[in-house]
PDB file of N, CA and C in Angstrom:
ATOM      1  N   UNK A   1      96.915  89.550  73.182  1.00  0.00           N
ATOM      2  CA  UNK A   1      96.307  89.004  74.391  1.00  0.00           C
ATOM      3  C   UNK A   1      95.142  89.914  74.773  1.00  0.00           C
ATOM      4  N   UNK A   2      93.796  89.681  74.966  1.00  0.00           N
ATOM      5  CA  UNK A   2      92.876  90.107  75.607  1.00  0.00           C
ATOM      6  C   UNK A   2      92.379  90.404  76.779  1.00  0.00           C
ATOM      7  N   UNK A   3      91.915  91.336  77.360  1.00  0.00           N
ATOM      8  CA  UNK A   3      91.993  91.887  78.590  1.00  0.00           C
ATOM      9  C   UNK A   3      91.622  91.465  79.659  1.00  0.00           C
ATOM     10  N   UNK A   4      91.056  90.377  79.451  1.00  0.00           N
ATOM     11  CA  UNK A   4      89.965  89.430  79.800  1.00  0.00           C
ATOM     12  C   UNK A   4      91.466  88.499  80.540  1.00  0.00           C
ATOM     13  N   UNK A   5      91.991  88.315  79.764  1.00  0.00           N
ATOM     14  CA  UNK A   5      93.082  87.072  80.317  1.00  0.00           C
ATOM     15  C   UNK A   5      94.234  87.720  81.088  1.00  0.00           C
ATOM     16  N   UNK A   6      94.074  89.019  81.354  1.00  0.00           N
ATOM     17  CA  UNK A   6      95.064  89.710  82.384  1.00  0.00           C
ATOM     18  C   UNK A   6      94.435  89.833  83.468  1.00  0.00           C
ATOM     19  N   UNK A   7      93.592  89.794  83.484  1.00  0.00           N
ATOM     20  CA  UNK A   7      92.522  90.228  84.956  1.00  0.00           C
ATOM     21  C   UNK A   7      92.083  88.587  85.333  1.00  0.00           C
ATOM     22  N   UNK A   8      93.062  87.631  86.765  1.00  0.00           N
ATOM     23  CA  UNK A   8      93.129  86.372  86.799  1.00  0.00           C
ATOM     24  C   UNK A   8      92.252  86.570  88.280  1.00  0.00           C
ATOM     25  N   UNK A   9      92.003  87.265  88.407  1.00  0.00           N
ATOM     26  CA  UNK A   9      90.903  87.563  89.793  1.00  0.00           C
ATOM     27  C   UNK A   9      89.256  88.237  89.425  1.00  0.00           C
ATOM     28  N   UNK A  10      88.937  88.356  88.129  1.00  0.00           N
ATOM     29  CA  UNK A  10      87.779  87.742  87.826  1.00  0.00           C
ATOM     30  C   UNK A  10      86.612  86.922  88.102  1.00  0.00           C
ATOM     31  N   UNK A  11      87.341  86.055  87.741  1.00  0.00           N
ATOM     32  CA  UNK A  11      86.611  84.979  88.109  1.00  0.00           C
ATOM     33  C   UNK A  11      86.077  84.580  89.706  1.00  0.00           C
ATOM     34  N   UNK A  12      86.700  85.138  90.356  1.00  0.00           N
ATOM     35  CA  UNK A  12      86.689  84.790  92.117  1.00  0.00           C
ATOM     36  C   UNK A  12      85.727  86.303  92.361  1.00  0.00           C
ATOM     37  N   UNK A  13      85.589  87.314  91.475  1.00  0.00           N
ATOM     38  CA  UNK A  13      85.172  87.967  92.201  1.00  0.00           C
ATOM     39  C   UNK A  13      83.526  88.316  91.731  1.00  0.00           C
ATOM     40  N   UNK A  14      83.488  87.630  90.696  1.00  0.00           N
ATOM     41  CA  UNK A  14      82.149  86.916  89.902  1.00  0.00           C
ATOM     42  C   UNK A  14      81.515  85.980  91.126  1.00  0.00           C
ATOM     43  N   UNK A  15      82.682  85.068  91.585  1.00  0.00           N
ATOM     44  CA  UNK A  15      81.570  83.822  92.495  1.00  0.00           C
ATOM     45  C   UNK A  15      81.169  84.663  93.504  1.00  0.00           C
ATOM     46  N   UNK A  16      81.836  85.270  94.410  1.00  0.00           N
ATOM     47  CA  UNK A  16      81.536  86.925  95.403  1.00  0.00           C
ATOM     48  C   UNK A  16      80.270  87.048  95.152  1.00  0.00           C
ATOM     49  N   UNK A  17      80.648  87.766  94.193  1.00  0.00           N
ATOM     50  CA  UNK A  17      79.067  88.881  94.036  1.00  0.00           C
ATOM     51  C   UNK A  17      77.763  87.666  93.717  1.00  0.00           C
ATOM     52  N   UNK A  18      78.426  86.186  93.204  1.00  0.00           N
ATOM     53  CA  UNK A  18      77.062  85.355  93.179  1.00  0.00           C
ATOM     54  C   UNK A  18      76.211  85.217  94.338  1.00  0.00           C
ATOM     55  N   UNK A  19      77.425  84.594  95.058  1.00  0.00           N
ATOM     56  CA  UNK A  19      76.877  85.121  96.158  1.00  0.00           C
ATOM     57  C   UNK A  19      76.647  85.692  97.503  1.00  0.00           C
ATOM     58  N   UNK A  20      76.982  86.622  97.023  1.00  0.00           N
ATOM     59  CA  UNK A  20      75.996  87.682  97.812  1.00  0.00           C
ATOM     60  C   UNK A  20      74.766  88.209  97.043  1.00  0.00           C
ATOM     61  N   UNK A  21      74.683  87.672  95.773  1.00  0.00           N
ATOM     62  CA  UNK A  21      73.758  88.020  95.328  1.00  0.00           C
ATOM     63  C   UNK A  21      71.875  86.765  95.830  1.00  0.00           C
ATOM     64  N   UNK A  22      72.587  85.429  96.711  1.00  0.00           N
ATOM     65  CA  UNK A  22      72.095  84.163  96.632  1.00  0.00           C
ATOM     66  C   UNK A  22      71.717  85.161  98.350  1.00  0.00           C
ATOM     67  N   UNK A  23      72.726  85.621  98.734  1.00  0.00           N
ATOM     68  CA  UNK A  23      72.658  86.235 100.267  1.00  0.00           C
ATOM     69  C   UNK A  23      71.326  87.092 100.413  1.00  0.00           C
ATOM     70  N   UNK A  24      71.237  88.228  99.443  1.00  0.00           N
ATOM     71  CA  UNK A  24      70.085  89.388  98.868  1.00  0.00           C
ATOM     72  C   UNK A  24      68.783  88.672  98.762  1.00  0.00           C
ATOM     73  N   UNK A  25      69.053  87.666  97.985  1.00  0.00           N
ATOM     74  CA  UNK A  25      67.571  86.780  97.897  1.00  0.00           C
ATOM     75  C   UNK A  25      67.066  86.505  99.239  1.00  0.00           C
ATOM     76  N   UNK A  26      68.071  85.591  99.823  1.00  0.00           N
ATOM     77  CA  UNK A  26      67.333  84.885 101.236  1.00  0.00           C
ATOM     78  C   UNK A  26      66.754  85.803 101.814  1.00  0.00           C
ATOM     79  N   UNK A  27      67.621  86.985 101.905  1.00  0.00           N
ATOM     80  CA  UNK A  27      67.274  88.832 102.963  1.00  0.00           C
ATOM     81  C   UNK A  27      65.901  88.750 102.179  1.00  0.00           C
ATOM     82  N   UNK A  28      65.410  89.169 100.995  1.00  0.00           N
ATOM     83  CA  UNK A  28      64.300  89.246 100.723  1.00  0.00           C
ATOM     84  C   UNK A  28      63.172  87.917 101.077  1.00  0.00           C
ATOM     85  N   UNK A  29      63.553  86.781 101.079  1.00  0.00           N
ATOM     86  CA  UNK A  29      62.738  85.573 101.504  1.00  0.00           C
ATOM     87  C   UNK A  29      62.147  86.110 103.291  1.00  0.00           C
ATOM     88  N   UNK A  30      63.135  86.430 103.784  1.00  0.00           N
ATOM     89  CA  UNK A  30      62.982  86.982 105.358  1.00  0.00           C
ATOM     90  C   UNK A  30      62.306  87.990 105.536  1.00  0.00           C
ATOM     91  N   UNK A  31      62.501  89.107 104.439  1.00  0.00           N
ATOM     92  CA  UNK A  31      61.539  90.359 104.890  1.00  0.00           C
ATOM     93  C   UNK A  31      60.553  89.694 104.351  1.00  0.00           C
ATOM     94  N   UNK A  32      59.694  88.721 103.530  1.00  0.00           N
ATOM     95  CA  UNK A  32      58.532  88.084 102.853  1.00  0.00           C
ATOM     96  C   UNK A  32      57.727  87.409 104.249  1.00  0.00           C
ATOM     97  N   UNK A  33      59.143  87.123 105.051  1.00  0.00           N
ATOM     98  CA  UNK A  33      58.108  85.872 106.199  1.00  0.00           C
ATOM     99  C   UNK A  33      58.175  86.800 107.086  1.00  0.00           C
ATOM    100  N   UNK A  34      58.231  88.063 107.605  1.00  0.00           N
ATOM    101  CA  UNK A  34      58.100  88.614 108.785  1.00  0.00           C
ATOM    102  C   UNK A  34      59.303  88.642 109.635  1.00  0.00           C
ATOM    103  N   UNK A  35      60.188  88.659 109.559  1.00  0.00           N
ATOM    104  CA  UNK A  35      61.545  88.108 110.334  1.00  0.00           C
ATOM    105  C   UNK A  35      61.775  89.435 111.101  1.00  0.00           C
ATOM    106  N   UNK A  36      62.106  89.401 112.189  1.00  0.00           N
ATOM    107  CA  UNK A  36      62.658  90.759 112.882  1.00  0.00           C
ATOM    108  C   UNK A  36      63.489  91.672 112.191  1.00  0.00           C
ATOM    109  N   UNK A  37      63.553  92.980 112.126  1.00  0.00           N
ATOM    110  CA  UNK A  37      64.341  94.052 111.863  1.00  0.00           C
ATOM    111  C   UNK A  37      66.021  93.820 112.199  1.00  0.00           C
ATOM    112  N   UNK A  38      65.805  93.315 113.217  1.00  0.00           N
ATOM    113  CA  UNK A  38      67.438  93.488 113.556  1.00  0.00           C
ATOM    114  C   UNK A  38      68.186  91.907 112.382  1.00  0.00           C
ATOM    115  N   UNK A  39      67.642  91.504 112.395  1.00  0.00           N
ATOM    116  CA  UNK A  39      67.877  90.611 111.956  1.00  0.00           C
ATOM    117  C   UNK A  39      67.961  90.320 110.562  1.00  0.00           C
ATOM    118  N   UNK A  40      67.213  91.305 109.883  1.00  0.00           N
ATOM    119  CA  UNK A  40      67.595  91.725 108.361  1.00  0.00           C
ATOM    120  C   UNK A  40      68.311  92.896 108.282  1.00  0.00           C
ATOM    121  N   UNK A  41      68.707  93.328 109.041  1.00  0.00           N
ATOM    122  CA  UNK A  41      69.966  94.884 109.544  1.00  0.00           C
ATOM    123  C   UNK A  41      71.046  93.872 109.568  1.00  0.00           C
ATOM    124  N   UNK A  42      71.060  93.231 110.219  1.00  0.00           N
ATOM    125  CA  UNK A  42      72.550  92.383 110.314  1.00  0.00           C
ATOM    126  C   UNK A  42      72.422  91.628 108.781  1.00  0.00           C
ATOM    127  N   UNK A  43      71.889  90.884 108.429  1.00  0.00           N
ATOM    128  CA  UNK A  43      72.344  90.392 107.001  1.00  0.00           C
ATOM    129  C   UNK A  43      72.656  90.996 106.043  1.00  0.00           C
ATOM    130  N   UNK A  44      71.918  92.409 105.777  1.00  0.00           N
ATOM    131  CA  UNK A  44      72.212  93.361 104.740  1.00  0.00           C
ATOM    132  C   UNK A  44      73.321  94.126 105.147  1.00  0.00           C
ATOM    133  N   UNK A  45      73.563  93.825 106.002  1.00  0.00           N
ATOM    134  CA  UNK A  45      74.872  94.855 106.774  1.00  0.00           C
ATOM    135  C   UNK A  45      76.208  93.595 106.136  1.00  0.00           C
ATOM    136  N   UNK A  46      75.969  92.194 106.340  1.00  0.00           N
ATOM    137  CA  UNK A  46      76.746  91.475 105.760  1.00  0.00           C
ATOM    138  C   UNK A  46      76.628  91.677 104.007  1.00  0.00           C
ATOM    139  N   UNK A  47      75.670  91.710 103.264  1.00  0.00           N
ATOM    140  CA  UNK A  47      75.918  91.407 101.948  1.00  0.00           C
ATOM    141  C   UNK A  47      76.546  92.924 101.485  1.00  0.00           C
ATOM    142  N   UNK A  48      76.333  94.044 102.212  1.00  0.00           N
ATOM    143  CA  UNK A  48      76.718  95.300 102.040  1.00  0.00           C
ATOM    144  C   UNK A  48      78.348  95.204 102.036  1.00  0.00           C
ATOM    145  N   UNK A  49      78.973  94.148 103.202  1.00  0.00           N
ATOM    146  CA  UNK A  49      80.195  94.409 103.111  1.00  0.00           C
ATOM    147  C   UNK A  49      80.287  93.374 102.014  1.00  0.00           C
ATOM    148  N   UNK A  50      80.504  92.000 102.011  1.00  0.00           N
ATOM    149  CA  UNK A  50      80.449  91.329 100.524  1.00  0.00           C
ATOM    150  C   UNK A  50      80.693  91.967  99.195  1.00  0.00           C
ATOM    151  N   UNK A  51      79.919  92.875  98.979  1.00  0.00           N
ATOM    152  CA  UNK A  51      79.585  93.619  97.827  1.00  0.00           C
ATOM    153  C   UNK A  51      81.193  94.857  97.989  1.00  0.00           C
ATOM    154  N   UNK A  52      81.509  95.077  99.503  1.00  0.00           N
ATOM    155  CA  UNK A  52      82.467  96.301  98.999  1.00  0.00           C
ATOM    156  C   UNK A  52      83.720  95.300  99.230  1.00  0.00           C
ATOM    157  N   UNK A  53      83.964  94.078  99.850  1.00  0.00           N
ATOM    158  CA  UNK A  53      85.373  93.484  99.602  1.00  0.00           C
ATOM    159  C   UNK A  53      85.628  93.285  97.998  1.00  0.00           C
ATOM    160  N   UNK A  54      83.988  92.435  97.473  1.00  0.00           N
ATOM    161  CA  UNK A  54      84.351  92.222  96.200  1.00  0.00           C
ATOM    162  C   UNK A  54      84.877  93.675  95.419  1.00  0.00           C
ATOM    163  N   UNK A  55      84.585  94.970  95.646  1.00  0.00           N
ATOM    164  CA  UNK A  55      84.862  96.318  94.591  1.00  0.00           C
ATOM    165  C   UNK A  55      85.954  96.362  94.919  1.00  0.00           C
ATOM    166  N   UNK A  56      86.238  95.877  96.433  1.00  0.00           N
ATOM    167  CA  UNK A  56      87.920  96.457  96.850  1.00  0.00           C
ATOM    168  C   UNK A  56      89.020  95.837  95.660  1.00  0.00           C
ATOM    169  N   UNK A  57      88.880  94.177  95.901  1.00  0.00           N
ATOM    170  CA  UNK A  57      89.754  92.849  95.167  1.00  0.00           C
ATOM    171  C   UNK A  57      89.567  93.544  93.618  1.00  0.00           C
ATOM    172  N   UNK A  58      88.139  94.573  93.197  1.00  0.00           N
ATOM    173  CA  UNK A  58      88.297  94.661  91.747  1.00  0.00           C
ATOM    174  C   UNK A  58      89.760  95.719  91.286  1.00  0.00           C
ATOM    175  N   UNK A  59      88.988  96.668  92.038  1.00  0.00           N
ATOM    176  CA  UNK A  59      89.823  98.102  92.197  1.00  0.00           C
ATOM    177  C   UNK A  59      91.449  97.628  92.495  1.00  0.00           C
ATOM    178  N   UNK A  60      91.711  96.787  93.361  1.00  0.00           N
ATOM    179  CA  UNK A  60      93.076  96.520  93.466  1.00  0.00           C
ATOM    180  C   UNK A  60      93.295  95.654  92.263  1.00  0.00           C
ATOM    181  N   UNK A  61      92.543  94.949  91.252  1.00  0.00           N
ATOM    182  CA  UNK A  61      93.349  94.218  90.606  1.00  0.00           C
ATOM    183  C   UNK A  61      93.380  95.157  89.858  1.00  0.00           C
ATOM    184  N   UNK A  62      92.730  95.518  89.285  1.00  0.00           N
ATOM    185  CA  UNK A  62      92.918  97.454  88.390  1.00  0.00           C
ATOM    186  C   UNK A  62      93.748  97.795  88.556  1.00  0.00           C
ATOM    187  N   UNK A  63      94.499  98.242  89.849  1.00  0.00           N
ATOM    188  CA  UNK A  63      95.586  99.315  90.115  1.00  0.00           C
ATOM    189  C   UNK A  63      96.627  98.221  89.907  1.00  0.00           C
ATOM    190  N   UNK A  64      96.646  96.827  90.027  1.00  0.00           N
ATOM    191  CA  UNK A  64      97.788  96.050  89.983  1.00  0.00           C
ATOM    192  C   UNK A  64      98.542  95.906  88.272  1.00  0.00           C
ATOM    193  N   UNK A  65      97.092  95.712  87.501  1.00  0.00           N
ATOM    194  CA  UNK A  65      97.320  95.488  86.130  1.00  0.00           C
ATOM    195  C   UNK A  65      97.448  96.823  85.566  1.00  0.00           C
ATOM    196  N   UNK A  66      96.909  98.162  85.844  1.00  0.00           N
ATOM    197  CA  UNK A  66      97.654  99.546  85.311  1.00  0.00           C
ATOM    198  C   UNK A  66      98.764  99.534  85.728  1.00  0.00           C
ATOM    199  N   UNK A  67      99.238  99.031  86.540  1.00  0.00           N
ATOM    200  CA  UNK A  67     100.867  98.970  87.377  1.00  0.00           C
ATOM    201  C   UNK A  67     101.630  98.075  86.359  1.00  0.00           C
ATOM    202  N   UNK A  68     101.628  97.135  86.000  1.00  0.00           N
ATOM    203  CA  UNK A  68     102.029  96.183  85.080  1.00  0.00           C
ATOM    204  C   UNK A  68     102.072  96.684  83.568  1.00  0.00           C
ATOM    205  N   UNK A  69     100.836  97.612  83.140  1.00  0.00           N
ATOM    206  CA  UNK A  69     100.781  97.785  81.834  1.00  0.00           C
ATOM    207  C   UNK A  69     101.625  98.586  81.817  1.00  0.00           C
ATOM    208  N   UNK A  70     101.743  99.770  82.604  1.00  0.00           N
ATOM    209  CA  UNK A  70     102.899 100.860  82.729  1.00  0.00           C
ATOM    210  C   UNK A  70     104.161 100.115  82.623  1.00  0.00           C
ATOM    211  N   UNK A  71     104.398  99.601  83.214  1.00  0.00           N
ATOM    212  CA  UNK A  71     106.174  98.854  83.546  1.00  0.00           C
ATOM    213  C   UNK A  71     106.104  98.400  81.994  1.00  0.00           C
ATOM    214  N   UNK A  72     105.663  97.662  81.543  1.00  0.00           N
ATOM    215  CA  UNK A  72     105.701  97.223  79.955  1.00  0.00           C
ATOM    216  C   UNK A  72     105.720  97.699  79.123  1.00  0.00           C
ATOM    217  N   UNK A  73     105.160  98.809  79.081  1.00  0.00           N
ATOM    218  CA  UNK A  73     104.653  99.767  77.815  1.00  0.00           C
ATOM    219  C   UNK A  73     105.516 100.998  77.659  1.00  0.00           C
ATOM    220  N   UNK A  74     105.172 101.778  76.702  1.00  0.00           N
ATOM    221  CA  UNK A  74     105.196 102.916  76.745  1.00  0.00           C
ATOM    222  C   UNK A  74     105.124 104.076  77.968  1.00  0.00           C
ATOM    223  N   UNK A  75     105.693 104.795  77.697  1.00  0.00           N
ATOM    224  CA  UNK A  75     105.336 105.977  78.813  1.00  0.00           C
ATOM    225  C   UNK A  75     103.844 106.033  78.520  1.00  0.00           C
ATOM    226  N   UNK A  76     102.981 106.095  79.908  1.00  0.00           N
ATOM    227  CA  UNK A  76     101.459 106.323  79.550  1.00  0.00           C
ATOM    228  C   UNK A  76     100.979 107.866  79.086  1.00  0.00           C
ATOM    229  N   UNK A  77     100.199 107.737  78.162  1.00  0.00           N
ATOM    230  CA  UNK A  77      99.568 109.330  77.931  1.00  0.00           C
ATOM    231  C   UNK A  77      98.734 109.302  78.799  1.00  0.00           C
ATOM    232  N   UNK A  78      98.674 110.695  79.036  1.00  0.00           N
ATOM    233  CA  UNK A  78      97.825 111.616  80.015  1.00  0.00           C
ATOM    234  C   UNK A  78      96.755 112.654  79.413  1.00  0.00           C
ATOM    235  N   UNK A  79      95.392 112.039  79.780  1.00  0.00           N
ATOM    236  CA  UNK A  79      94.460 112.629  78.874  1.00  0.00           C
ATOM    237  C   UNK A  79      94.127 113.929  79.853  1.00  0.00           C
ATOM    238  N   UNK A  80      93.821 115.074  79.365  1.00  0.00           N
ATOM    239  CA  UNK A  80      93.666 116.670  79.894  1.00  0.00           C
ATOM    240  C   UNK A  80      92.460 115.788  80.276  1.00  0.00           C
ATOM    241  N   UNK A  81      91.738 116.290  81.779  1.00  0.00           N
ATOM    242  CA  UNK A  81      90.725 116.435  81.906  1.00  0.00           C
ATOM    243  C   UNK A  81      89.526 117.420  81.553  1.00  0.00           C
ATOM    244  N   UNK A  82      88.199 117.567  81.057  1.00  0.00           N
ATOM    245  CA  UNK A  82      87.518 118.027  80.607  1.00  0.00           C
ATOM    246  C   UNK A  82      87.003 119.683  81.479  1.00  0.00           C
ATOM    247  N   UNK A  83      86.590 120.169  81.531  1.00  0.00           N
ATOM    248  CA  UNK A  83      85.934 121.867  82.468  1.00  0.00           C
ATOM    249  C   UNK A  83      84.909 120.895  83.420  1.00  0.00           C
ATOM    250  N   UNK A  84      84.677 119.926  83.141  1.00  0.00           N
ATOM    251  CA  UNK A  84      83.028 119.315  83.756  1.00  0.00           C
ATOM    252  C   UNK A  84      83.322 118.380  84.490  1.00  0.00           C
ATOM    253  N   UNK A  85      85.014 117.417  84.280  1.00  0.00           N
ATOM    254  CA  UNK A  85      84.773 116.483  84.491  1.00  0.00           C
ATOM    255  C   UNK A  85      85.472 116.282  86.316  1.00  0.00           C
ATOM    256  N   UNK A  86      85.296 115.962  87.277  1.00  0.00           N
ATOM    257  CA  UNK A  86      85.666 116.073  88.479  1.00  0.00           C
ATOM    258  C   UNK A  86      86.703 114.616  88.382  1.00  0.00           C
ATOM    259  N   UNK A  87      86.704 113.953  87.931  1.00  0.00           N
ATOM    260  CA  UNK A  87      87.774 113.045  87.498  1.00  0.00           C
ATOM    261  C   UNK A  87      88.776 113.277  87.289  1.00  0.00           C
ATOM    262  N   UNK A  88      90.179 113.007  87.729  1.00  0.00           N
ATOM    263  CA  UNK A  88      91.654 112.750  87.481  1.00  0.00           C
ATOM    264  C   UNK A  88      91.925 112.673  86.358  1.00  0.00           C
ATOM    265  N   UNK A  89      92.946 112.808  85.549  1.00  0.00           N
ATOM    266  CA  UNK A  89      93.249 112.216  84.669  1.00  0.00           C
ATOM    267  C   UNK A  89      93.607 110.632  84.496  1.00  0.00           C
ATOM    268  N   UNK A  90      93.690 110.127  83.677  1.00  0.00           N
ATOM    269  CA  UNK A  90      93.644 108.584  84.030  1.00  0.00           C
ATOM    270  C   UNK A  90      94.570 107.891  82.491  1.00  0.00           C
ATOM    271  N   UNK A  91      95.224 106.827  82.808  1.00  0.00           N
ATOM    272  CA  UNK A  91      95.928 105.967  81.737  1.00  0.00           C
ATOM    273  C   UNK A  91      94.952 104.893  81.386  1.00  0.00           C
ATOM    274  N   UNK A  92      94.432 104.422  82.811  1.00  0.00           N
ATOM    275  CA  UNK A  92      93.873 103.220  82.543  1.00  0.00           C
ATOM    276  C   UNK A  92      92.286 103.363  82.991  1.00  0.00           C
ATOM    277  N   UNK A  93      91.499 102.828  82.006  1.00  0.00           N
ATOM    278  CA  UNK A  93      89.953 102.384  82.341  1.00  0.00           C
ATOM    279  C   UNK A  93      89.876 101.609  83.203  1.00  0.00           C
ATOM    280  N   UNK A  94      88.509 101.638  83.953  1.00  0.00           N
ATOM    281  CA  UNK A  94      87.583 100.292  84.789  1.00  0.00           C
ATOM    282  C   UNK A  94      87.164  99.111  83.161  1.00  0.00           C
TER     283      UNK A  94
END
């Protein structure tokens, strides 16, 4: 099975970032026509959060499916972290 087909919140978090990515445009259409400051502060303040619910839903499906691979698998190995690297040790990739 491919990794692709364990991660079932994907797809929802693809349409997210579409758009807010459709959101970014308009913000730029507005700073193009002159639109007040406050008023492109508040929209980018919206696509800003957009952008961190969608990392949240990623990051939790991450921690849900390392949670799952653990229960299934093997005891996970634990890679030594490096002299450089300020990173945790980790089982599972982004």
């Amino acid at each position: 099975m491919n990794d692709a087909a364990l991660h079932l919140s994907h797809p929802e978090i693809a349409k997210r970032l579409k758009r807010a990515e459709g959101h970014l445009r308009s913000i730029v259409g507005m700073i193009e026509a002159g639109r007040p400051c406050l008023e492109l502060a508040q929209q980018l303040h919206a696509v800003e959060k957009a952008v961190a619910n969608a990392k949240r839903a990623l990051i939790h499906d991450h921690i849900d499916h390392c949670l799952e691979h653990a229960a299934d698998g093997p005891a996970p190995r634990r890679v030594a972290p490096s002299r450089n690297s300020r990173k945790s040790p980790s089982t599972c990739e982004l």
